[in-house]
Each structure stands twice: as C-alpha cells, then as structure tokens.
Protein backbone atom coordinates (compact mmCIF):
# COMPACT_ATOMS: atom_id res chain seq x y z
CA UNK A 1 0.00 0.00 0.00
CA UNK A 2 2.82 2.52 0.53
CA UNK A 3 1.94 2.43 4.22
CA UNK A 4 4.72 2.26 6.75
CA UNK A 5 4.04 2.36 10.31
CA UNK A 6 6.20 4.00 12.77
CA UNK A 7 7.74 0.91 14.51
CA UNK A 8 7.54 -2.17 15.60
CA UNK A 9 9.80 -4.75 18.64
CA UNK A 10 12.04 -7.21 17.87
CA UNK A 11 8.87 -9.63 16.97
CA UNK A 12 7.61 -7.28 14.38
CA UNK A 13 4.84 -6.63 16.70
CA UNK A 14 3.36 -3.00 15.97
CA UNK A 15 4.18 -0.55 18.54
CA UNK A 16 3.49 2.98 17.38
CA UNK A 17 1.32 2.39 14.07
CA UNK A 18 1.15 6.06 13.02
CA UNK A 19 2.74 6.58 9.66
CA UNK A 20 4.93 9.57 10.37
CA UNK A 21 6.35 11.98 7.34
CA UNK A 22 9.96 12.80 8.21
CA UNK A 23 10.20 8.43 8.52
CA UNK A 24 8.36 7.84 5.09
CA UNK A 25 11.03 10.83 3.59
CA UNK A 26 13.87 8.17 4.85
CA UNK A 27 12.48 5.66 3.37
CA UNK A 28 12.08 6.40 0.09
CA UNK A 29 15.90 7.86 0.61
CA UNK A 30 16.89 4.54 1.91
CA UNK A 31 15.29 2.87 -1.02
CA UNK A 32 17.31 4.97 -3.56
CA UNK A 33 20.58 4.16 -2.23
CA UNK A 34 19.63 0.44 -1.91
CA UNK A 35 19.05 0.60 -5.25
CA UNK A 36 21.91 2.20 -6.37
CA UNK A 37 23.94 -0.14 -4.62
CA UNK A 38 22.30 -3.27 -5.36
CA UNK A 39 20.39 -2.45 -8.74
CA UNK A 40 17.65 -4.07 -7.16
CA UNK A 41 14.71 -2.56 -9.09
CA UNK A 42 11.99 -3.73 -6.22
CA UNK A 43 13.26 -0.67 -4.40
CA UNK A 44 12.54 1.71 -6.81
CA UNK A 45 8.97 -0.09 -6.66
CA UNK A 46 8.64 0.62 -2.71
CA UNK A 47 9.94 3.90 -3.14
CA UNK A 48 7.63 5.21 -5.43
CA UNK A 49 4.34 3.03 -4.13
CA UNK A 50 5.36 5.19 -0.63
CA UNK A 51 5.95 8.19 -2.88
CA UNK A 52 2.45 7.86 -3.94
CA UNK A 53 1.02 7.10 -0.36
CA UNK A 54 2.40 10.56 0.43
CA UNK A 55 0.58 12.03 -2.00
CA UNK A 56 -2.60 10.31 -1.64
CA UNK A 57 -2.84 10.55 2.48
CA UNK A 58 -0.26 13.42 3.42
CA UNK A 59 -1.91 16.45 1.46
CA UNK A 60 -3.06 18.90 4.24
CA UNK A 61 -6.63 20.66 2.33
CA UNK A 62 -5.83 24.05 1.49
CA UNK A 63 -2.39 24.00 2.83
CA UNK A 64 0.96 23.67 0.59
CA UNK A 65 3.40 20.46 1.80
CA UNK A 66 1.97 17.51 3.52
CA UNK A 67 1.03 16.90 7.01
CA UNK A 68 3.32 15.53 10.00
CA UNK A 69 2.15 12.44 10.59
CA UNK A 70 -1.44 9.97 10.13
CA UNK A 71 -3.08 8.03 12.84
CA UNK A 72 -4.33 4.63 11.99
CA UNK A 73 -7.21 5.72 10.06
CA UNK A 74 -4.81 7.51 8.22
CA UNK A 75 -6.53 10.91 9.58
CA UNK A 76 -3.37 13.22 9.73
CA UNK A 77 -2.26 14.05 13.00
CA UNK A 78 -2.50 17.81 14.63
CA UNK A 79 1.10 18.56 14.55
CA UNK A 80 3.44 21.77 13.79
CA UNK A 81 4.60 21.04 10.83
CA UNK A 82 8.23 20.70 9.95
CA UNK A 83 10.34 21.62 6.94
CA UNK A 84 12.94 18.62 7.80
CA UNK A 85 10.68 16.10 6.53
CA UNK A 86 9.88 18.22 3.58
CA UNK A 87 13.55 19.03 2.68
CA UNK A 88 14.57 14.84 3.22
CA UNK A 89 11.61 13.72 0.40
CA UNK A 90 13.10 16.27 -1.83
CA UNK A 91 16.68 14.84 -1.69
C-alpha cells in the first residue's frame, strides 16, 4: 500500500502504528541508495508506491506540503509542521 508504520519490537509486533512523514522521507531515501547499490529494481517499486502514499494521504486541504504524521485511520495528525521532513523527500 505505501503504508509504513512507525515501529515495531524485535517480533515485528506493531508498537506505534502512526505513519509519520519525516520516517516515510527516509524511506524512500533509503530505497534509492539500496538501489543504487544493489540495482535491485523492487526498491525503486517501494519507493515510489510510498511516494504515492504521500501524495494520496499526506496532502493537508488548502495547505501547501503535507502533514506531520497519520493516525491509523490515516486521519493526519495535529502537529506543527516541519520543513525537515519536507527538505529529506526532496533529496
């Protein structure tokens, strides 16, 4: 789906299951150097079906950039929000 939550323990047990912005910016980074390094084209796949969960959930109505973070409903979160995470999906 594009989805990523937050984190999860050492039995991949959810723990936080927001989908934060400035995490989804790393991994579509991450996935670009994987791919780089590996030439595994599945990454570019994850990166851009995240990419396009951005887009999708992440738009903020009537507001430029994307907001902070989604609950589990995928309801963004009432956050300040951050150029970091903004500046990381551009790179």
């Amino acid at each position: 789906t594009g989805a990523w939550i937050f984190s999860v323990d050492d039995h991949l047990k959810p723990l936080d299951q927001t989908c934060d912005f400035y995490a989804l910016s790393f991994v579509i980074f991450a996935c670009a150097h994987y791919a780089r390094a590996t030439g595994d084209r599945r990454a570019h796949a994850v990166a851009m079906s995240t990419l396009e969960f951005i887009h999708r959930h992440f738009r903020v109505e009537g507001q430029p950039g994307f907001a902070e973070g989604l609950d589990q409903d995928l309801t963004p979160l009432a956050k300040t929000r951050r150029q970091n995470p903004h500046m990381h999906l551009l790179e």
